[in-house]
N, C-alpha and C. Protein backbone atom coordinates (compact mmCIF):
# COMPACT_ATOMS: atom_id res chain seq x y z
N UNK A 1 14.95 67.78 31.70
CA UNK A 1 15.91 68.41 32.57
C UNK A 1 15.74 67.84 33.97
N UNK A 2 16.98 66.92 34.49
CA UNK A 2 16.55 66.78 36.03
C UNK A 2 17.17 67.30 36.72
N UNK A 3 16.38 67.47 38.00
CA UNK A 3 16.14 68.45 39.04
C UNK A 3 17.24 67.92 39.86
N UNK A 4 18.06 68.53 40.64
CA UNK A 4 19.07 68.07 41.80
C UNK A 4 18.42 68.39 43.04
N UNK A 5 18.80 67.11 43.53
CA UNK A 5 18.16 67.49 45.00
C UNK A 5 18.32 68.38 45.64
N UNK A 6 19.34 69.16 45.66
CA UNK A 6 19.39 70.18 46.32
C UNK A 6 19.13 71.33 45.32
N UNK A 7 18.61 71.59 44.36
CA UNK A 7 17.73 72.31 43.76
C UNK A 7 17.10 73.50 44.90
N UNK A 8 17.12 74.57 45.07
CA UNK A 8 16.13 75.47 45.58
C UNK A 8 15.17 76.19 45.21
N UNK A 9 14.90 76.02 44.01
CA UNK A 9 14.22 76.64 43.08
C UNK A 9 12.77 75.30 42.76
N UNK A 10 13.38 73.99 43.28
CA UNK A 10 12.26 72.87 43.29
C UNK A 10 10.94 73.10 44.06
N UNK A 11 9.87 72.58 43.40
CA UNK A 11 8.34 72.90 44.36
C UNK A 11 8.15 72.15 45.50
N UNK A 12 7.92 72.04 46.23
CA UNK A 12 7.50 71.50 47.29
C UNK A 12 7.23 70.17 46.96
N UNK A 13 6.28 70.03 45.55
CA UNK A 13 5.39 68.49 45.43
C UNK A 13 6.64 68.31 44.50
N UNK A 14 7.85 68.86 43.98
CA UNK A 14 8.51 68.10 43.27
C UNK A 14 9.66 67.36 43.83
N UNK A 15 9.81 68.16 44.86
CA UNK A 15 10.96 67.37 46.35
C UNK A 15 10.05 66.26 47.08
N UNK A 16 8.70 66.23 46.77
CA UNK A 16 8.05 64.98 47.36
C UNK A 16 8.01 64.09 46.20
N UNK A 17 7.72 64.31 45.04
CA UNK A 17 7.64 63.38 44.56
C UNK A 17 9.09 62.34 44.56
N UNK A 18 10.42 63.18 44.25
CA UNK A 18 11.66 62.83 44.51
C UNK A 18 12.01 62.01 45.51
N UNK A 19 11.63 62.73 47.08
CA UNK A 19 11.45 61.51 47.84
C UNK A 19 10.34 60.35 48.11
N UNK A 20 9.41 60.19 47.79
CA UNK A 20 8.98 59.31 47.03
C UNK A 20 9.37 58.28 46.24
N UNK A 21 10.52 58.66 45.27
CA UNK A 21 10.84 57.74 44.47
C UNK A 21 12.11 57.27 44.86
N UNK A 22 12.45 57.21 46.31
CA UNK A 22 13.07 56.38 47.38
C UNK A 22 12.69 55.66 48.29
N UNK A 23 11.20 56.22 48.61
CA UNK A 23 10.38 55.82 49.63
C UNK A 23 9.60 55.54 49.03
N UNK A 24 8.22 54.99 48.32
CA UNK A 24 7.35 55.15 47.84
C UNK A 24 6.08 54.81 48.91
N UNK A 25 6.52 54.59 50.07
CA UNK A 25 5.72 54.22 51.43
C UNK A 25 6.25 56.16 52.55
N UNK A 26 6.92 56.93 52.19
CA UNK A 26 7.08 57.95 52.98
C UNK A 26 5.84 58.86 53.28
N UNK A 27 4.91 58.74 54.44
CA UNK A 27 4.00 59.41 54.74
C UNK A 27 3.92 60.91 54.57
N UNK A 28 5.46 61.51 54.69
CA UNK A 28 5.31 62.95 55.17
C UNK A 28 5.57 63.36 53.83
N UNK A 29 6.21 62.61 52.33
CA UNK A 29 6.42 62.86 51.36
C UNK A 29 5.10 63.15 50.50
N UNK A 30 3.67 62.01 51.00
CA UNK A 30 2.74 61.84 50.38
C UNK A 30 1.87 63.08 51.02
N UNK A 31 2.09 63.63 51.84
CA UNK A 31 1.16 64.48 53.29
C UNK A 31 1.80 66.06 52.28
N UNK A 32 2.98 65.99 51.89
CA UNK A 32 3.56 67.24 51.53
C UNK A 32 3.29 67.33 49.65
N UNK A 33 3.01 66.09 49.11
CA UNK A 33 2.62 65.88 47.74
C UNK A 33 1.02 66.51 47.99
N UNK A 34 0.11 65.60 48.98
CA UNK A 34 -1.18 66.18 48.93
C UNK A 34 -1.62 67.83 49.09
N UNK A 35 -0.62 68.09 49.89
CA UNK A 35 -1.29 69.57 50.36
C UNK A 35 -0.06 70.63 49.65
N UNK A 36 -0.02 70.22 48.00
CA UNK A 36 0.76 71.04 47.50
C UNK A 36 -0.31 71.66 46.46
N UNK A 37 0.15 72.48 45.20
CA UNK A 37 -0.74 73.11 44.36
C UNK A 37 -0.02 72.29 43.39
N UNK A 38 -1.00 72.05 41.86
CA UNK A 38 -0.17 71.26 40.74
C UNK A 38 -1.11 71.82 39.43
N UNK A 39 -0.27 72.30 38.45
CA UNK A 39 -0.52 72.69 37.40
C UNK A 39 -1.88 71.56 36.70
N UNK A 40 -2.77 72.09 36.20
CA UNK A 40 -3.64 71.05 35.16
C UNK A 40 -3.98 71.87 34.14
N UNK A 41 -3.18 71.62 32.57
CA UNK A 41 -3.30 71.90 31.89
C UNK A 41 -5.03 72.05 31.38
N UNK A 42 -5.61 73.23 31.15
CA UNK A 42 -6.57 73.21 30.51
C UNK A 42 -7.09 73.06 29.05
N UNK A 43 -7.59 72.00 29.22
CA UNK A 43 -8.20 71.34 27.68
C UNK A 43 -8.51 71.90 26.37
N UNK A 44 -7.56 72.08 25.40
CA UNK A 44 -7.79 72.99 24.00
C UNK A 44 -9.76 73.29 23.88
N UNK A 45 -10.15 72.11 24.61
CA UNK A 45 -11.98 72.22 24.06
C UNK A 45 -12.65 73.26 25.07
N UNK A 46 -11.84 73.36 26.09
CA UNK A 46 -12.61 74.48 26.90
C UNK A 46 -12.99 75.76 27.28
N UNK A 47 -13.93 76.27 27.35
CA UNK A 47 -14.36 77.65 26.51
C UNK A 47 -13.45 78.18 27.85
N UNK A 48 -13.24 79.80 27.98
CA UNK A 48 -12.90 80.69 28.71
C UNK A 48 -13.43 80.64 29.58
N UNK A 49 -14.88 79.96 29.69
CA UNK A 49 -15.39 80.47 30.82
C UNK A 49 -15.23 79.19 32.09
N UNK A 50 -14.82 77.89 31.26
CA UNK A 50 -14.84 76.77 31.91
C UNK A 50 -13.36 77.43 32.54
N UNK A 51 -12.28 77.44 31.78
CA UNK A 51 -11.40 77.79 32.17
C UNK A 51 -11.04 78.64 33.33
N UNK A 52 -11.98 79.57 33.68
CA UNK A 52 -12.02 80.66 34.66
C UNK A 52 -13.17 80.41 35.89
N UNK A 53 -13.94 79.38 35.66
CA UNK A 53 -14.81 79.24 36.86
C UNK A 53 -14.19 78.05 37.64
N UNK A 54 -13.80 78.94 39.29
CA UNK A 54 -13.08 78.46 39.99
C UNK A 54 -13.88 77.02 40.65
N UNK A 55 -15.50 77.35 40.57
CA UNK A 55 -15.55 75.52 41.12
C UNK A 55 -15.49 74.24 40.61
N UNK A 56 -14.83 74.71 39.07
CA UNK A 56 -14.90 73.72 38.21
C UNK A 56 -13.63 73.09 37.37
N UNK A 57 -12.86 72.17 37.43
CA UNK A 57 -11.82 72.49 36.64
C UNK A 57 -11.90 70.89 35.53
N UNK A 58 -11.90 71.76 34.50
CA UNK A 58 -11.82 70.38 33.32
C UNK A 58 -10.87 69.70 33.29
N UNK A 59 -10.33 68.65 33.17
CA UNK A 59 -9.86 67.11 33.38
C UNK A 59 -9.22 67.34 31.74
N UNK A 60 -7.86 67.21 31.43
CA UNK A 60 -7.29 67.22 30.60
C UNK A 60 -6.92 65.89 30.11
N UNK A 61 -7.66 64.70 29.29
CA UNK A 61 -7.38 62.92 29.46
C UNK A 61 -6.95 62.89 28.17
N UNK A 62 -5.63 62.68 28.93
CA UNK A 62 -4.85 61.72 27.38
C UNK A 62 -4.99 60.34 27.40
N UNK A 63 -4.65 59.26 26.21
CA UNK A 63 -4.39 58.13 26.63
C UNK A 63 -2.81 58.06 26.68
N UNK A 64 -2.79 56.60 27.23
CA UNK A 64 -1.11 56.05 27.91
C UNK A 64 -1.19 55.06 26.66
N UNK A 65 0.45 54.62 26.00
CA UNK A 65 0.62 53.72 25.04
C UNK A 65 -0.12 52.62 24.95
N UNK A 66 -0.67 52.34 26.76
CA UNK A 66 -1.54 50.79 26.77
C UNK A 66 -3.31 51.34 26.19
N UNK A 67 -3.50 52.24 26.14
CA UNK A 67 -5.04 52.88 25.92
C UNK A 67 -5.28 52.91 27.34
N UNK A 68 -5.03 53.01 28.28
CA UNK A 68 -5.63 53.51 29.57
C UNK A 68 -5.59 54.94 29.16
N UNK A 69 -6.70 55.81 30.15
CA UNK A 69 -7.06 56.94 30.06
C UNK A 69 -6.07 57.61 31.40
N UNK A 70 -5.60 59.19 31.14
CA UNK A 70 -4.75 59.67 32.44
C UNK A 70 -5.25 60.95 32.40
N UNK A 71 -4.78 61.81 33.48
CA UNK A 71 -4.58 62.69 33.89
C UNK A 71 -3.00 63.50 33.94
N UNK A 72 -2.46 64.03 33.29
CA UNK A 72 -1.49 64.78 33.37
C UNK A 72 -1.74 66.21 34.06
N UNK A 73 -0.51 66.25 34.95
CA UNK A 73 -0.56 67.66 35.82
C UNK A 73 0.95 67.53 36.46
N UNK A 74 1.39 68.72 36.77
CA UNK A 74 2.87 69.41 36.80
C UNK A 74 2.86 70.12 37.99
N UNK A 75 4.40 69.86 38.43
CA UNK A 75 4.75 70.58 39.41
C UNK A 75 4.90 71.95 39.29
N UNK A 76 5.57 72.54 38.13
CA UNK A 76 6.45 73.69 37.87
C UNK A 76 5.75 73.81 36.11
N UNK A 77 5.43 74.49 35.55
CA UNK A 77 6.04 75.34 34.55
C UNK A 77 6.72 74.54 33.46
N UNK A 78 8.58 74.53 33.71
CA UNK A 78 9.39 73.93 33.16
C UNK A 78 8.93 72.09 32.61
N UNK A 79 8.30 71.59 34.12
CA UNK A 79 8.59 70.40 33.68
C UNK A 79 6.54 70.04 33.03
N UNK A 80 6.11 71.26 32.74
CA UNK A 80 4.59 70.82 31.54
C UNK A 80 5.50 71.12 30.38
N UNK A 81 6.07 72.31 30.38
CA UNK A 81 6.60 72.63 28.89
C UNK A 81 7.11 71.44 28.45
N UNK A 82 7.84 71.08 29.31
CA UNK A 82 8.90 69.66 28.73
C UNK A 82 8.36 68.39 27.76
N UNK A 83 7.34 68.54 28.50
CA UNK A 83 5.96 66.93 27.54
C UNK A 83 5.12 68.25 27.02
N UNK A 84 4.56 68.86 27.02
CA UNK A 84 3.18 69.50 26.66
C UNK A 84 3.77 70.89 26.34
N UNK A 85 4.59 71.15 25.60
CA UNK A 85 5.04 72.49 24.84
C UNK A 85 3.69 73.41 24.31
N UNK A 86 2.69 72.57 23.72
CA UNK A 86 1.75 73.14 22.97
C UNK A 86 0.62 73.68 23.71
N UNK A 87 1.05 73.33 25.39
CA UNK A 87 -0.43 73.95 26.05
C UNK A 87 0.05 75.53 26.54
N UNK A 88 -1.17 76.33 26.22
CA UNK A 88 -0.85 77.63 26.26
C UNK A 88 -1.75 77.97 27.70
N UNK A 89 -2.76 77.47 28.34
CA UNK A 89 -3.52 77.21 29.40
C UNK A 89 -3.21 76.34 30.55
N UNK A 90 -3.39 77.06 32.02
CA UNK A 90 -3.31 75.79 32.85
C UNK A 90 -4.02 76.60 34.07
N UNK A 91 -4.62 75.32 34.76
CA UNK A 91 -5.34 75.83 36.58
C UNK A 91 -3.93 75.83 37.36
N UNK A 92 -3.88 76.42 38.64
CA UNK A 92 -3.03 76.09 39.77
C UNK A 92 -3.95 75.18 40.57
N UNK A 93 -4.58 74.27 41.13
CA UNK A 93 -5.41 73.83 41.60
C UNK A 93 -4.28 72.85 42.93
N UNK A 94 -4.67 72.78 44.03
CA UNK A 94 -4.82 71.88 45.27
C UNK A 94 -4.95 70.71 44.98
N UNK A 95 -3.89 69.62 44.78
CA UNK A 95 -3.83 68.34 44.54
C UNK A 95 -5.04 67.66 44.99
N UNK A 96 -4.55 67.73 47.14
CA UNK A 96 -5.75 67.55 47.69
C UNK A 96 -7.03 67.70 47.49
N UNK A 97 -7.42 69.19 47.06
CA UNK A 97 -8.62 69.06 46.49
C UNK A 97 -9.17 68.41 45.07
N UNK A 98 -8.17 68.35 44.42
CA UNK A 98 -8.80 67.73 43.08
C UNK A 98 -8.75 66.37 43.35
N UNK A 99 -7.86 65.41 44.51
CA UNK A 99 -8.33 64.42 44.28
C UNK A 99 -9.58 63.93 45.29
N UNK A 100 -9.65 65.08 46.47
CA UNK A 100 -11.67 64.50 46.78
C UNK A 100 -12.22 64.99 45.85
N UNK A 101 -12.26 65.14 44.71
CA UNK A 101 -13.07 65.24 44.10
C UNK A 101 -12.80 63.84 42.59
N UNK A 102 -12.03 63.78 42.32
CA UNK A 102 -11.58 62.68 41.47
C UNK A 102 -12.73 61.26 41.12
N UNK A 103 -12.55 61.34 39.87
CA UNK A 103 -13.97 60.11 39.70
C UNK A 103 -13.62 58.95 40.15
N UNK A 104 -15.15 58.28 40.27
CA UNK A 104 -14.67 56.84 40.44
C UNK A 104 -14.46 55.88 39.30
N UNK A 105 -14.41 56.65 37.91
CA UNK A 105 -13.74 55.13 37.50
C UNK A 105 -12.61 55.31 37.28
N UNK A 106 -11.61 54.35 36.51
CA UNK A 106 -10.55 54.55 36.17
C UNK A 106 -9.56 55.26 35.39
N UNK A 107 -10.00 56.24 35.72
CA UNK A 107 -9.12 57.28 35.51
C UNK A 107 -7.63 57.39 36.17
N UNK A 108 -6.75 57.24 35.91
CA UNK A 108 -5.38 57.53 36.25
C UNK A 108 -4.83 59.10 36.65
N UNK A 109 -3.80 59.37 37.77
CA UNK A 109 -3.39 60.72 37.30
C UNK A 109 -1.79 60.10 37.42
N UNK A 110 -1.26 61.33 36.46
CA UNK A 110 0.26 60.94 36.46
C UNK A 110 0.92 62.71 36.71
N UNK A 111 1.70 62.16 38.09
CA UNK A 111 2.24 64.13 38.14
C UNK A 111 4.13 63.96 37.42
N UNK A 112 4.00 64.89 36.73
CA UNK A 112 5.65 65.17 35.73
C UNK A 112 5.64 63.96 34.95
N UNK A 113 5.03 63.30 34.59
CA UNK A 113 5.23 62.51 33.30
C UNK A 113 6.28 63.09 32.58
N UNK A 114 7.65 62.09 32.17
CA UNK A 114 8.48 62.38 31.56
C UNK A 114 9.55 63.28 32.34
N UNK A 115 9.29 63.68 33.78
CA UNK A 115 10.53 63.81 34.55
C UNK A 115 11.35 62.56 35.01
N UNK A 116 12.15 62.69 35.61
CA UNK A 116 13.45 61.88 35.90
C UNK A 116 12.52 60.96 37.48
N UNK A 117 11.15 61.64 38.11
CA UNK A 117 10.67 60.90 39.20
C UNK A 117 9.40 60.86 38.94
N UNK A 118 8.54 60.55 37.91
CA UNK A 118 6.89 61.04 37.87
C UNK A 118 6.61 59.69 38.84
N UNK A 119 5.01 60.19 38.96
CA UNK A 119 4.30 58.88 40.26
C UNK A 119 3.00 59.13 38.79
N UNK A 120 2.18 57.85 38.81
CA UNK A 120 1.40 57.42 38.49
C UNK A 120 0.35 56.81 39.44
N UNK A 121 -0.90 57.36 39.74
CA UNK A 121 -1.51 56.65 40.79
C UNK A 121 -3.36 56.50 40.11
N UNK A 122 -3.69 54.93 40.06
CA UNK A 122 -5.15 54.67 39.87
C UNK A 122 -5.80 55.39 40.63
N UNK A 123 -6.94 55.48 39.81
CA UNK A 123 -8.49 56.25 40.41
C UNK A 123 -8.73 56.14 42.15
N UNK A 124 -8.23 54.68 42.82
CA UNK A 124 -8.63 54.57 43.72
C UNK A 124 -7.20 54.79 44.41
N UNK A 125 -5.91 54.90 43.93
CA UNK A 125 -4.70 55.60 45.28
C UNK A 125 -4.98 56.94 44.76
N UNK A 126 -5.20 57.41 43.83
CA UNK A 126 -5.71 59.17 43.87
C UNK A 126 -6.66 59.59 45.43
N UNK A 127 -7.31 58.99 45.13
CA UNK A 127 -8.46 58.73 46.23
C UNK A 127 -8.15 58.83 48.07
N UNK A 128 -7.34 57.22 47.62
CA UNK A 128 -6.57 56.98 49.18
C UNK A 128 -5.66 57.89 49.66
N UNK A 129 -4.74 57.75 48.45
CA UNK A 129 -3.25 58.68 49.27
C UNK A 129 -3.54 59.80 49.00
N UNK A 130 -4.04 60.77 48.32
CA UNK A 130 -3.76 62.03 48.10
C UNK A 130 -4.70 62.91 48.25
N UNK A 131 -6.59 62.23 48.80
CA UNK A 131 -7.68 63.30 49.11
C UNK A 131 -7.38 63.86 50.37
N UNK A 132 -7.52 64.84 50.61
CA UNK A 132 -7.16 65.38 52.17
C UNK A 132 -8.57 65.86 52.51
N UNK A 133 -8.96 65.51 53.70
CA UNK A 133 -10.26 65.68 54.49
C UNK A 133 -10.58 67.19 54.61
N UNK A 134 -11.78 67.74 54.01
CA UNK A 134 -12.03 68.88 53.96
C UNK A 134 -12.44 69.28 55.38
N UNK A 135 -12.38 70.26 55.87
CA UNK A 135 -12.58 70.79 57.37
C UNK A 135 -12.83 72.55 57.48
C-alpha cells in the first residue's frame, strides 16, 4: 500500500524516508529519520523476558536474496504487516539509539522493506548517518 504524501496519518520516519528518496543527501530528512521511533520485530527465538527487558533488544536477521545478513524494522504497523504478516511481537525502539549501538560487522538495516521508499543502509552508514550523540 503506498503512502501519499500528503498522507496525515504517515510517521514522521516514513515522510523522511519519502523525502529521502528524492534527496538521498537531505540532512533534515536523515536528522528527522534518526530521532524517530521504528518498530523491530522481535525474534520468534526470544524468550519473554528478552522481549521485555528494556536495555536489550534482540536483532531480528534475515538474509537478502544475495545472502547478506539484514535488519528489518518499520515505520508503522501497516507497513511490518505488509512483508512480515507472521510476526505477532515487536520493540518501539529509537532508531538513534539502536544505531549507537549497532555492530560492527556487516550487518545491514533496511527500514519498510517492500514499501514504495525503503532505505537500506551498511553497518557503517547505520553508524554514520543515523547514531545520534547521546547527551
Amino acid at each position: 500500500m503506498e503512502t501519499p504524501a500528503n498522507d496525515h496519518t504517515a510517521t514522521p520516519a516514513r515522510r523522511a524516508l519519502d523525502a529521502l528518496a528524492d534527496n538521498n543527501e537531505d540532512r533534515g530528512a536523515l536528522e528527522a529519520l534518526a530521532g524517530s521511533d521504528v518498530l523491530v520485530p522481535v525474534p520468534d527465538d526470544a524468550g519473554d523476558g528478552d522481549a521485555a527487558d528494556p536495555g536489550a533488544v534482540a536483532l531480528p536477521v534475515i538474509e537478502r536474496p544475495d545472502g547478506d545478513p539484514v535488519v528489518p524494522v518499520f515505520t508503522s504497523e501497516p507497513a511490518m504487516a505488509e512483508l512480515l504478516p507472521f510476526v505477532g511481537r515487536y520493540r518501539l525502539v529509537p532508531l538513534g539509539a539502536l544505531a549507537s549501538q549497532w555492530p560492527a560487522d556487516e550487518l545491514s538495516l533496511t527500514i519498510d522493506a517492500g514499501s514504495p521508499h525503503p532505505l537500506t543502509l551498511t553497518s557503517e552508514g547505520v553508524r554514520t548517518l543515523l547514531a545520534r550523540p547521546r547527551g
